[in-house]
PDB file of N, CA and C in Angstrom:
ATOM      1  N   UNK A   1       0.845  -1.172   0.000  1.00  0.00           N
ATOM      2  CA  UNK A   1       0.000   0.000   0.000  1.00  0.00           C
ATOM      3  C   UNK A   1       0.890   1.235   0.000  1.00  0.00           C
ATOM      4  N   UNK A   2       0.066   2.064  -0.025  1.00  0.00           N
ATOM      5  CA  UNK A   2       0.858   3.677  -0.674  1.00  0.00           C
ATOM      6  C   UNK A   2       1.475   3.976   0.627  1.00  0.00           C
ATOM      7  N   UNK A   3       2.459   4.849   0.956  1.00  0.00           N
ATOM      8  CA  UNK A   3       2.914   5.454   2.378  1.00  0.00           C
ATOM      9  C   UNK A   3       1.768   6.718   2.366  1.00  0.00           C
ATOM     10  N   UNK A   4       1.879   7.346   1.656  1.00  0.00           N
ATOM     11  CA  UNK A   4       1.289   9.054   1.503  1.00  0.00           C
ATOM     12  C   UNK A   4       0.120   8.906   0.285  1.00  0.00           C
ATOM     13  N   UNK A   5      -0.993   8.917   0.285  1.00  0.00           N
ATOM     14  CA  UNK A   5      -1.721   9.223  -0.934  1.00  0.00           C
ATOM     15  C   UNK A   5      -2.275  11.022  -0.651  1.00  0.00           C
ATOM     16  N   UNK A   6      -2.464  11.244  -1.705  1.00  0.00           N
ATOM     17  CA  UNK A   6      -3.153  12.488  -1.787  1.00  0.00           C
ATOM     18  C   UNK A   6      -3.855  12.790  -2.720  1.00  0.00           C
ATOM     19  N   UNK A   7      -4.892  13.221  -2.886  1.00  0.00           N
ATOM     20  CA  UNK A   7      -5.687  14.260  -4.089  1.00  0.00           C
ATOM     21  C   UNK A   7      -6.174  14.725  -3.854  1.00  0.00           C
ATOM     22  N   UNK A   8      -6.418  15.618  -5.098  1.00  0.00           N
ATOM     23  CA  UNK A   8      -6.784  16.877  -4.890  1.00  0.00           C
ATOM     24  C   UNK A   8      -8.350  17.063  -4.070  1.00  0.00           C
ATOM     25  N   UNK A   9      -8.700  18.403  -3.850  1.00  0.00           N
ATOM     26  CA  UNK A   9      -9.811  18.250  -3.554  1.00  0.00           C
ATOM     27  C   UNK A   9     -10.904  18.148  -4.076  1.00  0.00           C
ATOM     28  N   UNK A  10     -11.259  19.258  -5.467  1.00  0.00           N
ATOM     29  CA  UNK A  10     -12.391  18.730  -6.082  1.00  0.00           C
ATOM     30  C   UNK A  10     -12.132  17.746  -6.719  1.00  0.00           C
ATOM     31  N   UNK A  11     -11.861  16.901  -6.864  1.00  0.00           N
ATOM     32  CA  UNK A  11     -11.822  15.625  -7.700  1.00  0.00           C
ATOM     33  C   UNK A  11     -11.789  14.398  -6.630  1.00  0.00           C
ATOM     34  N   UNK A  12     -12.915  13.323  -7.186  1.00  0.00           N
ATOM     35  CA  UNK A  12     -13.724  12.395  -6.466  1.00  0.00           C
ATOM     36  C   UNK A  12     -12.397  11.292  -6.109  1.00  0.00           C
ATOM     37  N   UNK A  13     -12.309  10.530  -5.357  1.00  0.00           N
ATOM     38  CA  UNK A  13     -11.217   9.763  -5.762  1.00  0.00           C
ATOM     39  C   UNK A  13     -11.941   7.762  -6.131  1.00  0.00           C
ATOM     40  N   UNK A  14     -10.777   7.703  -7.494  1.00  0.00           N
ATOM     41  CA  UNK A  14     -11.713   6.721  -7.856  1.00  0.00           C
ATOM     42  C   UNK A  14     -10.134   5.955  -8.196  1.00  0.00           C
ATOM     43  N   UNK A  15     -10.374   4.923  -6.741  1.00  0.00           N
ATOM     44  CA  UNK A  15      -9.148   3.788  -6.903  1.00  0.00           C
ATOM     45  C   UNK A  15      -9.348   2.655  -7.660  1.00  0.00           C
ATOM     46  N   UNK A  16     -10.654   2.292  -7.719  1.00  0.00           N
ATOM     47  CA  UNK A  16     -10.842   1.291  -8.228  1.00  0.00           C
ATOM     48  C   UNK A  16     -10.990  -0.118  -7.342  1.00  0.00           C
ATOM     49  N   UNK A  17     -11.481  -1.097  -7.461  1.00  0.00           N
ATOM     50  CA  UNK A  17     -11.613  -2.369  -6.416  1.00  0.00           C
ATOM     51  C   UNK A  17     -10.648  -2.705  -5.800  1.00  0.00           C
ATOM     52  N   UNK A  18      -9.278  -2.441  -6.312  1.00  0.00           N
ATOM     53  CA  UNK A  18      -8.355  -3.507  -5.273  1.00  0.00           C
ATOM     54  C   UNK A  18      -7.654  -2.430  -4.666  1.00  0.00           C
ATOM     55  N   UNK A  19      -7.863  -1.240  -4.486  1.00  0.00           N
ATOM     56  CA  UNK A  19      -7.204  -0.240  -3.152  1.00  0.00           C
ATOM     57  C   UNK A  19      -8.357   0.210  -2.605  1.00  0.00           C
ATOM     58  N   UNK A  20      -9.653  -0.378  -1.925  1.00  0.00           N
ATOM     59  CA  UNK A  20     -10.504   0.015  -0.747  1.00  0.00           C
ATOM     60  C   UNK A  20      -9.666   0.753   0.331  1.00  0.00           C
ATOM     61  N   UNK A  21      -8.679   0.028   1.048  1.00  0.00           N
ATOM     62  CA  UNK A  21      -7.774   0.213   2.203  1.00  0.00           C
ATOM     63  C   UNK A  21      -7.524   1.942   1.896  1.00  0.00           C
ATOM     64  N   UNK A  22      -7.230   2.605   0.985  1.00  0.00           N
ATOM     65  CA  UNK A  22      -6.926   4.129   0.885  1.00  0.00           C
ATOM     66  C   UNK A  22      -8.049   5.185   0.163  1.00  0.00           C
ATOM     67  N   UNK A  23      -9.067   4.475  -0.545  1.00  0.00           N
ATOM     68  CA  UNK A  23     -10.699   5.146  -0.427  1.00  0.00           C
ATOM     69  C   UNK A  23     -11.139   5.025   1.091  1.00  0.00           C
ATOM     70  N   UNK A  24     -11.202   4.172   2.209  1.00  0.00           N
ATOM     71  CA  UNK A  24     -11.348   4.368   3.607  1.00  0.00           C
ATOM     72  C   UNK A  24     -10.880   5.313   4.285  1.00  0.00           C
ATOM     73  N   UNK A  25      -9.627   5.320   4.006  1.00  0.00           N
ATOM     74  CA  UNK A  25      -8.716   6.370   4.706  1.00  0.00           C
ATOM     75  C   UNK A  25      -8.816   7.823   4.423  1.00  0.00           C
ATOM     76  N   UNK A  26      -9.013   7.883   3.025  1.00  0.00           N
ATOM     77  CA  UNK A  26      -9.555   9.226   2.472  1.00  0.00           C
ATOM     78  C   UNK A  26     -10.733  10.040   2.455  1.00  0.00           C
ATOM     79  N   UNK A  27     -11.729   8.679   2.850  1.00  0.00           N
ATOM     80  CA  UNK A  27     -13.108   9.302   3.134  1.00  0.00           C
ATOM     81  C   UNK A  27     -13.674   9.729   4.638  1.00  0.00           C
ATOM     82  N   UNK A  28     -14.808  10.632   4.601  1.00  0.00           N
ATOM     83  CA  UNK A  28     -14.608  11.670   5.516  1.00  0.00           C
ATOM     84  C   UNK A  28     -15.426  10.874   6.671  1.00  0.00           C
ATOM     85  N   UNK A  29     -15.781   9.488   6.167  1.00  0.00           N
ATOM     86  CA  UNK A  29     -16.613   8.964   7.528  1.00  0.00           C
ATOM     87  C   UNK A  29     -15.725   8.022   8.234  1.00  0.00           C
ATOM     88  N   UNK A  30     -15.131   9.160   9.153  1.00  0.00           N
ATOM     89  CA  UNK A  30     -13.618   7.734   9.925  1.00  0.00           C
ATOM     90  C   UNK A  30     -14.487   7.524  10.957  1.00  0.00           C
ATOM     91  N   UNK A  31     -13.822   6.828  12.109  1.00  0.00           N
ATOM     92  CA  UNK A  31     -14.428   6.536  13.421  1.00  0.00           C
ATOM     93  C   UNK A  31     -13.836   7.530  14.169  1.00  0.00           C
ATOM     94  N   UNK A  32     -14.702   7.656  15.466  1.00  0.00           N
ATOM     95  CA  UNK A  32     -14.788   8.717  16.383  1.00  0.00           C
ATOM     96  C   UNK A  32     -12.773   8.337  17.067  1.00  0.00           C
ATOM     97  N   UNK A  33     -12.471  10.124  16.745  1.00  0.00           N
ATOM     98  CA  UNK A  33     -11.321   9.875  17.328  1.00  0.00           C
ATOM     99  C   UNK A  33     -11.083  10.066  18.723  1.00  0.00           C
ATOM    100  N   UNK A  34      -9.734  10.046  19.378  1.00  0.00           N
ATOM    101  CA  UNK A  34     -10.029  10.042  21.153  1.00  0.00           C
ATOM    102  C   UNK A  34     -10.303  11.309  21.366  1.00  0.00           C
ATOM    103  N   UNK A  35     -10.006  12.528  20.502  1.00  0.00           N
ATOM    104  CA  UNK A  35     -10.676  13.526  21.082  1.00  0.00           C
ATOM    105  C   UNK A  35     -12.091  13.811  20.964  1.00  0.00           C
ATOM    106  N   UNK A  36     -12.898  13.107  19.941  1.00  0.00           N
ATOM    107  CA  UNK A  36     -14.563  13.334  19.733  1.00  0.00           C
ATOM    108  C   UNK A  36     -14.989  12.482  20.918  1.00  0.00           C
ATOM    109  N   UNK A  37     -14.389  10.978  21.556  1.00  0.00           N
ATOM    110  CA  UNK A  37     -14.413  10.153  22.288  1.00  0.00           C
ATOM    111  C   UNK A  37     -14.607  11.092  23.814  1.00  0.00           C
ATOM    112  N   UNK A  38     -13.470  11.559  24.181  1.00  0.00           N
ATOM    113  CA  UNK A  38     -13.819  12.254  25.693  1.00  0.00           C
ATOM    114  C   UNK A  38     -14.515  13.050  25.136  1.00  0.00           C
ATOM    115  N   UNK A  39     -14.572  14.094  24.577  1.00  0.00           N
ATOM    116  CA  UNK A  39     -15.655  15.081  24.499  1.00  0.00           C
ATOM    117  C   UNK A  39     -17.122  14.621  24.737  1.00  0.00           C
ATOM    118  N   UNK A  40     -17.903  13.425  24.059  1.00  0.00           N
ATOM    119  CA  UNK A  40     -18.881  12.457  24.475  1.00  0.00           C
ATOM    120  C   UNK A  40     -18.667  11.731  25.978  1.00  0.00           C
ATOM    121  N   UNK A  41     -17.629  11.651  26.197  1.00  0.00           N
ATOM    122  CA  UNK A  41     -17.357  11.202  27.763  1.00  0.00           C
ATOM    123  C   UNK A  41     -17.556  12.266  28.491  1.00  0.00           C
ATOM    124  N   UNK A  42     -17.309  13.515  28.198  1.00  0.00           N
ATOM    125  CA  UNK A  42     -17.254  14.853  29.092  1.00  0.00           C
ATOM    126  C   UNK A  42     -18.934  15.046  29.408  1.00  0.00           C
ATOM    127  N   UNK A  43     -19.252  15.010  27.857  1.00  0.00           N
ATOM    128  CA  UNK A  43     -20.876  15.548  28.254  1.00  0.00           C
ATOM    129  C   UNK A  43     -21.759  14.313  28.658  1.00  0.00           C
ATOM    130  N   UNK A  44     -21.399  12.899  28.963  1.00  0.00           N
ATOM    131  CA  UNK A  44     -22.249  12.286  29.265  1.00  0.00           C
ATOM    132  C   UNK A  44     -21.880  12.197  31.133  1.00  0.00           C
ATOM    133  N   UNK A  45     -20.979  12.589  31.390  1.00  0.00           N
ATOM    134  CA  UNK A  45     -20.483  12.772  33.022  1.00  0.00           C
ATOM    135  C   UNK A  45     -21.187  13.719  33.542  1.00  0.00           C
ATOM    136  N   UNK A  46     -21.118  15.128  32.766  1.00  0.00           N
ATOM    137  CA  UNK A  46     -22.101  16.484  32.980  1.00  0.00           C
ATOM    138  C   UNK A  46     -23.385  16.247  33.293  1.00  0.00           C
ATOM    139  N   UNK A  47     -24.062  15.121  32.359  1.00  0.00           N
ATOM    140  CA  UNK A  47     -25.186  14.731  32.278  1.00  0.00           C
ATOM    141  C   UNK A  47     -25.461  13.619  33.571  1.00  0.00           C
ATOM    142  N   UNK A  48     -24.634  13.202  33.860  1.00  0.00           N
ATOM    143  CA  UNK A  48     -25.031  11.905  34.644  1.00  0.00           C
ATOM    144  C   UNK A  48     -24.832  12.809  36.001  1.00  0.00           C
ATOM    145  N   UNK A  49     -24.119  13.793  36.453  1.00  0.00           N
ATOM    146  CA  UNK A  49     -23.579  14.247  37.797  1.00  0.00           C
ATOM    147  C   UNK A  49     -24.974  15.530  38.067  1.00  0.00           C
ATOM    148  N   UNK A  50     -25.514  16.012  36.873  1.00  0.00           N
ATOM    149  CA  UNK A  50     -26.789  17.278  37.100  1.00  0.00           C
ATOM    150  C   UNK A  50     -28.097  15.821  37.595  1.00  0.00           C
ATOM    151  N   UNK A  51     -28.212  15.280  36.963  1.00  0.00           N
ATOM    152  CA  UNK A  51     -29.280  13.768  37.063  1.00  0.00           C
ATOM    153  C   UNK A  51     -28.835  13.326  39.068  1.00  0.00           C
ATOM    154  N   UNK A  52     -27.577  13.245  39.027  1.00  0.00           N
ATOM    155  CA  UNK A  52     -27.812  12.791  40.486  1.00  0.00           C
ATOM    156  C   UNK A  52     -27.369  13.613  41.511  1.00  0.00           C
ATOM    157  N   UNK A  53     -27.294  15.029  40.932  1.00  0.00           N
ATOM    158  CA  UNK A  53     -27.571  16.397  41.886  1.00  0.00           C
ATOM    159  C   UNK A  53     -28.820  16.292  42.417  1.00  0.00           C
ATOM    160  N   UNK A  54     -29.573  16.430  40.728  1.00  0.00           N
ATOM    161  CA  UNK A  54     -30.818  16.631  41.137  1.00  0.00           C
ATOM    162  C   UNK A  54     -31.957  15.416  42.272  1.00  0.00           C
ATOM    163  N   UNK A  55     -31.589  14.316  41.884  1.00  0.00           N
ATOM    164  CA  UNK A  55     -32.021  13.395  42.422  1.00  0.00           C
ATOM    165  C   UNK A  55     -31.749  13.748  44.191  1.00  0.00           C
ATOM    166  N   UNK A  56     -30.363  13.756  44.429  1.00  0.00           N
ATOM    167  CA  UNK A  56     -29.806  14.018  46.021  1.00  0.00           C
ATOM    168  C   UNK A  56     -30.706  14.937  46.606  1.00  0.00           C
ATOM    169  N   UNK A  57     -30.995  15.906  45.558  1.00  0.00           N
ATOM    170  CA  UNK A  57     -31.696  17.491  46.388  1.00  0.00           C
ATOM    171  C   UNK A  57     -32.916  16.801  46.599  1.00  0.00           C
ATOM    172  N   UNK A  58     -33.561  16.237  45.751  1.00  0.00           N
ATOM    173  CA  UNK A  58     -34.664  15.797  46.042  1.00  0.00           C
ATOM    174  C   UNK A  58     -35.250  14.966  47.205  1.00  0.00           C
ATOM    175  N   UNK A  59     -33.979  13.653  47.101  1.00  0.00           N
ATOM    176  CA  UNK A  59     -34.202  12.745  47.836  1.00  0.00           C
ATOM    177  C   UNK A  59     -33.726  13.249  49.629  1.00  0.00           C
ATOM    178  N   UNK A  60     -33.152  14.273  49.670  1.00  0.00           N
ATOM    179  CA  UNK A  60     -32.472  15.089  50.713  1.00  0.00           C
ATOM    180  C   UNK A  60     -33.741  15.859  51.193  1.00  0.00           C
ATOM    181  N   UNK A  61     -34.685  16.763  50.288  1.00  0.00           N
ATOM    182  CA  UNK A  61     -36.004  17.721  50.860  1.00  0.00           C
ATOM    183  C   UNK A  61     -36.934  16.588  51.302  1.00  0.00           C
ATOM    184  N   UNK A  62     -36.921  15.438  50.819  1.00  0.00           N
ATOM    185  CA  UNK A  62     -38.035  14.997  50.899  1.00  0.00           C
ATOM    186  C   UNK A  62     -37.999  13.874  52.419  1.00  0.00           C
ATOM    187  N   UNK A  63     -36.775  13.853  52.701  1.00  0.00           N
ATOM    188  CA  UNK A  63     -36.052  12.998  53.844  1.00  0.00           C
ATOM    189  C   UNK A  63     -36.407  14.367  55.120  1.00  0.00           C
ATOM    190  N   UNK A  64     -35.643  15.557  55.009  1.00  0.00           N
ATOM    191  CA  UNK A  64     -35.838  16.320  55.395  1.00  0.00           C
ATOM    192  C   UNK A  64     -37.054  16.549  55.941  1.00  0.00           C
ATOM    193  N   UNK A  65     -38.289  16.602  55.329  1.00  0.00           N
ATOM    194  CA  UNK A  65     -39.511  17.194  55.105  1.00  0.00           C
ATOM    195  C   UNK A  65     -40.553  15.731  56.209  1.00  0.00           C
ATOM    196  N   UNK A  66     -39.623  14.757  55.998  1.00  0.00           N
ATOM    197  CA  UNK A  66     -40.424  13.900  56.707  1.00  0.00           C
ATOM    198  C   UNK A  66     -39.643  13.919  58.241  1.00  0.00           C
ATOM    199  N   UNK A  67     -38.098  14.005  58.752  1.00  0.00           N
ATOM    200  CA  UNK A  67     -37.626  14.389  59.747  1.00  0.00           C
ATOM    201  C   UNK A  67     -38.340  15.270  60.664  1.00  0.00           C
ATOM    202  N   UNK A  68     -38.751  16.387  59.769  1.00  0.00           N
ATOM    203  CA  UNK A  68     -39.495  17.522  60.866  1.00  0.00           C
ATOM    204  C   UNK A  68     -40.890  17.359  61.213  1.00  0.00           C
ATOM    205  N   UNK A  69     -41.651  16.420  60.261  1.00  0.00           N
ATOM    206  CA  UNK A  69     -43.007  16.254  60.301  1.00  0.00           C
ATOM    207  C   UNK A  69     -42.969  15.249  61.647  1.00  0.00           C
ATOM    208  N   UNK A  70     -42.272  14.365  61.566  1.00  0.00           N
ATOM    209  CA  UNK A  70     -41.742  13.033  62.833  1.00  0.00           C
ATOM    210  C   UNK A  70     -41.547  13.893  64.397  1.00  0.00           C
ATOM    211  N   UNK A  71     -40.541  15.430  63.796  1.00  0.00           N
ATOM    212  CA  UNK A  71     -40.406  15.756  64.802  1.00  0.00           C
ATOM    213  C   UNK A  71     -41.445  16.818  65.916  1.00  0.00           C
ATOM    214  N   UNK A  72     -42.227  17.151  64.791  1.00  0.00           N
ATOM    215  CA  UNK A  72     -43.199  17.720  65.315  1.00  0.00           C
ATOM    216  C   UNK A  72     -44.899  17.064  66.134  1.00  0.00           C
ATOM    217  N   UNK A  73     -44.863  15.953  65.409  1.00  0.00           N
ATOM    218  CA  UNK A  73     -45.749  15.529  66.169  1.00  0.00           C
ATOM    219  C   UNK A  73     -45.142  14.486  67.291  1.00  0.00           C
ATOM    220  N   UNK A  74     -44.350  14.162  67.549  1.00  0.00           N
ATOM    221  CA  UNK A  74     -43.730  13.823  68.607  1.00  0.00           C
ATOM    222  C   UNK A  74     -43.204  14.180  70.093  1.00  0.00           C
ATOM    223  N   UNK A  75     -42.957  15.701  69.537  1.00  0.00           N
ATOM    224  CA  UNK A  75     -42.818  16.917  70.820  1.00  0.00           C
ATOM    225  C   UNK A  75     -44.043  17.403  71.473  1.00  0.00           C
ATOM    226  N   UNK A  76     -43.961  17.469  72.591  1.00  0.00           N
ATOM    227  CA  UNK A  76     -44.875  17.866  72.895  1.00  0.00           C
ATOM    228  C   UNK A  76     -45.053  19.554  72.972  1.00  0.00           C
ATOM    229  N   UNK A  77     -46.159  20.210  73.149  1.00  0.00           N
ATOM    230  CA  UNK A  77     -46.154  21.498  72.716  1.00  0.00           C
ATOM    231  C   UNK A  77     -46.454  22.405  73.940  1.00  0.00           C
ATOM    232  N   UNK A  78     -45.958  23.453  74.534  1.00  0.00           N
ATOM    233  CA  UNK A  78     -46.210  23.699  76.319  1.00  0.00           C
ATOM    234  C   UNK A  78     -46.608  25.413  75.876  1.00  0.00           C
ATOM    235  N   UNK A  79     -47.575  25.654  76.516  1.00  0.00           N
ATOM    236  CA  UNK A  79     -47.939  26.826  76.142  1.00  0.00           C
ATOM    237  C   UNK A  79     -48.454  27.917  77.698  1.00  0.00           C
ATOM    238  N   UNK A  80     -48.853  28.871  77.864  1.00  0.00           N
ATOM    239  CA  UNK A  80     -48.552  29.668  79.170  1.00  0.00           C
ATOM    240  C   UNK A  80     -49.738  29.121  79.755  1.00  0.00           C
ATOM    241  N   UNK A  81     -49.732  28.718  80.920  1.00  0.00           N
ATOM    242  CA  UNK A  81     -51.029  28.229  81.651  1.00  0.00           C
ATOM    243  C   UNK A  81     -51.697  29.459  81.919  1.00  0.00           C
ATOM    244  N   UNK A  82     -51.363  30.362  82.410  1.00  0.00           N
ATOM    245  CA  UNK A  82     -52.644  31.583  82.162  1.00  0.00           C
ATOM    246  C   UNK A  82     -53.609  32.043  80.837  1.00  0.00           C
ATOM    247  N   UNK A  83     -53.176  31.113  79.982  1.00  0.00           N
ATOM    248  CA  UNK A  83     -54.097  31.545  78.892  1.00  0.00           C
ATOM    249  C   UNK A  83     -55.337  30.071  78.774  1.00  0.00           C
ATOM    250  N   UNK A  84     -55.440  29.632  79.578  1.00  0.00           N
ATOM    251  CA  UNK A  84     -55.931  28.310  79.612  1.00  0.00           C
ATOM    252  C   UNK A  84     -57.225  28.049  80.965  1.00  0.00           C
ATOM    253  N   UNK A  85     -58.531  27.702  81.246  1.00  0.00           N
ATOM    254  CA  UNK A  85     -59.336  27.870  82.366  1.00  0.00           C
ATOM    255  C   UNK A  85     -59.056  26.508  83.192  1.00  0.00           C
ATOM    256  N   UNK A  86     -59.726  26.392  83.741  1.00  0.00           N
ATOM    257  CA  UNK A  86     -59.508  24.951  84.849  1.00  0.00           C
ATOM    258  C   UNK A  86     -59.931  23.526  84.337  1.00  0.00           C
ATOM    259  N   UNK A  87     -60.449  23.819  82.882  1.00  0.00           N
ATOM    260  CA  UNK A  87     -60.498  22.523  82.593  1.00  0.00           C
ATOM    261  C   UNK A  87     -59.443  22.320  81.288  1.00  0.00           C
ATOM    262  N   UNK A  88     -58.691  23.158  80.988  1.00  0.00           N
ATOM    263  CA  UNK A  88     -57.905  23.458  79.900  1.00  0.00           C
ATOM    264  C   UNK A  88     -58.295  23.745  78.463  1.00  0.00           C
ATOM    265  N   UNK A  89     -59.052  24.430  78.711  1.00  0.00           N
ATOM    266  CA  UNK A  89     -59.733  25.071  77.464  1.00  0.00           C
ATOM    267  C   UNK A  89     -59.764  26.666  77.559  1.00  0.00           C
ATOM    268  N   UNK A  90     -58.797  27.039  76.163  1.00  0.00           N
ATOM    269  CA  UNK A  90     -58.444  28.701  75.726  1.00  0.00           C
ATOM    270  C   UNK A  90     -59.284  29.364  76.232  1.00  0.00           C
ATOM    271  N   UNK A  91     -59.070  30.973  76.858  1.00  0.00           N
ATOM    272  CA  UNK A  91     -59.717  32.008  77.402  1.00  0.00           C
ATOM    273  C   UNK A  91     -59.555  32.829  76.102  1.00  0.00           C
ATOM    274  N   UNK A  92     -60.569  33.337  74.871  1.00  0.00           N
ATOM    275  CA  UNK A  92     -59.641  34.035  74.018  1.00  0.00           C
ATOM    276  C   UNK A  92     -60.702  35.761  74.619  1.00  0.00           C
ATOM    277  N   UNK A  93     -61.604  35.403  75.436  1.00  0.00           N
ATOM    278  CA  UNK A  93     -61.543  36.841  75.753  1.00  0.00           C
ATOM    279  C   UNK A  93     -61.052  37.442  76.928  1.00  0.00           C
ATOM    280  N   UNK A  94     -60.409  37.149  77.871  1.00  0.00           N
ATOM    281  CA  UNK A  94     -59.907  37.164  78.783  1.00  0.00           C
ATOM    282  C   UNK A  94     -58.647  37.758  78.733  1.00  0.00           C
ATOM    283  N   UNK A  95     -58.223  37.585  77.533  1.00  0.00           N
ATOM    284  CA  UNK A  95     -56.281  37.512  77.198  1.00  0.00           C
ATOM    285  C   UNK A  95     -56.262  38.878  77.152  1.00  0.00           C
ATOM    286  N   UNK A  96     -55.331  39.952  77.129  1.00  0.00           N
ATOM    287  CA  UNK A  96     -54.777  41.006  77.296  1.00  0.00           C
ATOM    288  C   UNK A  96     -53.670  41.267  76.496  1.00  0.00           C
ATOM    289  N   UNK A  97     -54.024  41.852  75.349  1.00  0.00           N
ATOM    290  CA  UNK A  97     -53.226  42.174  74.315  1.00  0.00           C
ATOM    291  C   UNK A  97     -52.543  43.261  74.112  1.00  0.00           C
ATOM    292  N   UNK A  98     -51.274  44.041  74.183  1.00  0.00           N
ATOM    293  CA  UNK A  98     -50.516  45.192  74.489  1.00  0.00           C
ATOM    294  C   UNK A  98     -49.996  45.575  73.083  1.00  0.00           C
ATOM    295  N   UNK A  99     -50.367  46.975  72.173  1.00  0.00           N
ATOM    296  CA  UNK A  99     -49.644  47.572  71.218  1.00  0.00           C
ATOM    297  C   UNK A  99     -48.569  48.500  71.857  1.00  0.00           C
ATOM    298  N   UNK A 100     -47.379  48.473  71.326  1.00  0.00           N
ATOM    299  CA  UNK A 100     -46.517  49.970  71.549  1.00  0.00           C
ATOM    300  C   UNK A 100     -46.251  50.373  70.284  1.00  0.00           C
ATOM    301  N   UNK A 101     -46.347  51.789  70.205  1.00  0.00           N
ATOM    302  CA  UNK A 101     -46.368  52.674  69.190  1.00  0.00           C
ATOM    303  C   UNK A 101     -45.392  53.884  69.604  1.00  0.00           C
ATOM    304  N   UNK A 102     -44.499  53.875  68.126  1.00  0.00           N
ATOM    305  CA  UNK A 102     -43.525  54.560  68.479  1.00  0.00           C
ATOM    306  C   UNK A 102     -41.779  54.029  68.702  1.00  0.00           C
ATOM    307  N   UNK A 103     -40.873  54.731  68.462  1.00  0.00           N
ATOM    308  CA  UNK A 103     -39.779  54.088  68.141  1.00  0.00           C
ATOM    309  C   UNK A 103     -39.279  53.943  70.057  1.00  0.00           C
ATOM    310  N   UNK A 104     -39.343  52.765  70.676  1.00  0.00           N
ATOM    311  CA  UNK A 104     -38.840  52.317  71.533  1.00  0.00           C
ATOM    312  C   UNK A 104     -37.867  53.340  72.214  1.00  0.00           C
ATOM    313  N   UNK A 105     -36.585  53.574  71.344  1.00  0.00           N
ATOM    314  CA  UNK A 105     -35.342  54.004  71.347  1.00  0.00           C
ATOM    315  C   UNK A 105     -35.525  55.916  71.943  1.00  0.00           C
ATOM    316  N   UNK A 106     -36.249  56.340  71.480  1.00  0.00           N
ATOM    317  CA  UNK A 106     -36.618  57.533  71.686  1.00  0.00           C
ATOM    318  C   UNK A 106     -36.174  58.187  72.819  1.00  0.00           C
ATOM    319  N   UNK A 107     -35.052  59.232  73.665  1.00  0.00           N
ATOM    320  CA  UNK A 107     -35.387  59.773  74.784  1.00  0.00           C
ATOM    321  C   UNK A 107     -35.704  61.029  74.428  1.00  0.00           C
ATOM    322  N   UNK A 108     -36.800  61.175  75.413  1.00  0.00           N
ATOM    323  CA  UNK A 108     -37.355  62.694  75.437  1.00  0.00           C
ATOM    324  C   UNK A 108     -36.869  63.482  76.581  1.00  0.00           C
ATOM    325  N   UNK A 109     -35.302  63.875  77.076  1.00  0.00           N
ATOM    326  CA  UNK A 109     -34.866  64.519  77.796  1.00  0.00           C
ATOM    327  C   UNK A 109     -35.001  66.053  77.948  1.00  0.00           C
ATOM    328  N   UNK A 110     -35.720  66.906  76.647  1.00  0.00           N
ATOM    329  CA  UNK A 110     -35.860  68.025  76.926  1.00  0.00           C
ATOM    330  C   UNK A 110     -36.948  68.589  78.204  1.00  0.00           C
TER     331      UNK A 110
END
């Protein structure tokens, strides 16, 4: 076989049946080289690492979300006994509700 073939560019190349081996070589459908190779390795890693980001966040809120639900009905909840009558049932007119108006900070020394 040839060391070097070449031709030109517009012109088709026509070896004829018994040099296939350098119509292969010359034609533009080679196999994926190692750099098209990682580049497809790069973006299928990108792809696989956003897929099990996303999955973690998920599987993390939703772990989460059941932790606090566990933890809340489990605690018990203690609230001021003066707001409560002798059989433990809310006083809601009884309660004594305080607005302040006005910036706290204020001295009026004059």
């Amino acid at each position: 076989m040839q060391g070097h073939t070449t031709l030109p560019a517009e012109s088709e190349p026509d070896l004829g049946s018994l040099n296939k081996g350098a119509e292969l070589m010359l034609s533009n459908t080679r196999q994926p080289t190692l750099h098209n190779w990682r580049k497809r390795m790069e973006q299928a890693i990108i792809a696989l690492s956003v897929t099990v980001g996303i999955l973690t966040l998920g599987l993390g809120a939703t772990i989460g979300y059941l932790i606090r639900c566990y933890v809340q009905e489990t605690t018990p909840q203690y609230s001021h006994p003066e707001m409560f009558d002798e059989n433990g049932n809310p006083l809601p007119d009884e309660l004594l509700a305080i607005r302040f108006e006005g910036n706290p900070n204020e001295n009026d020394d004059d």
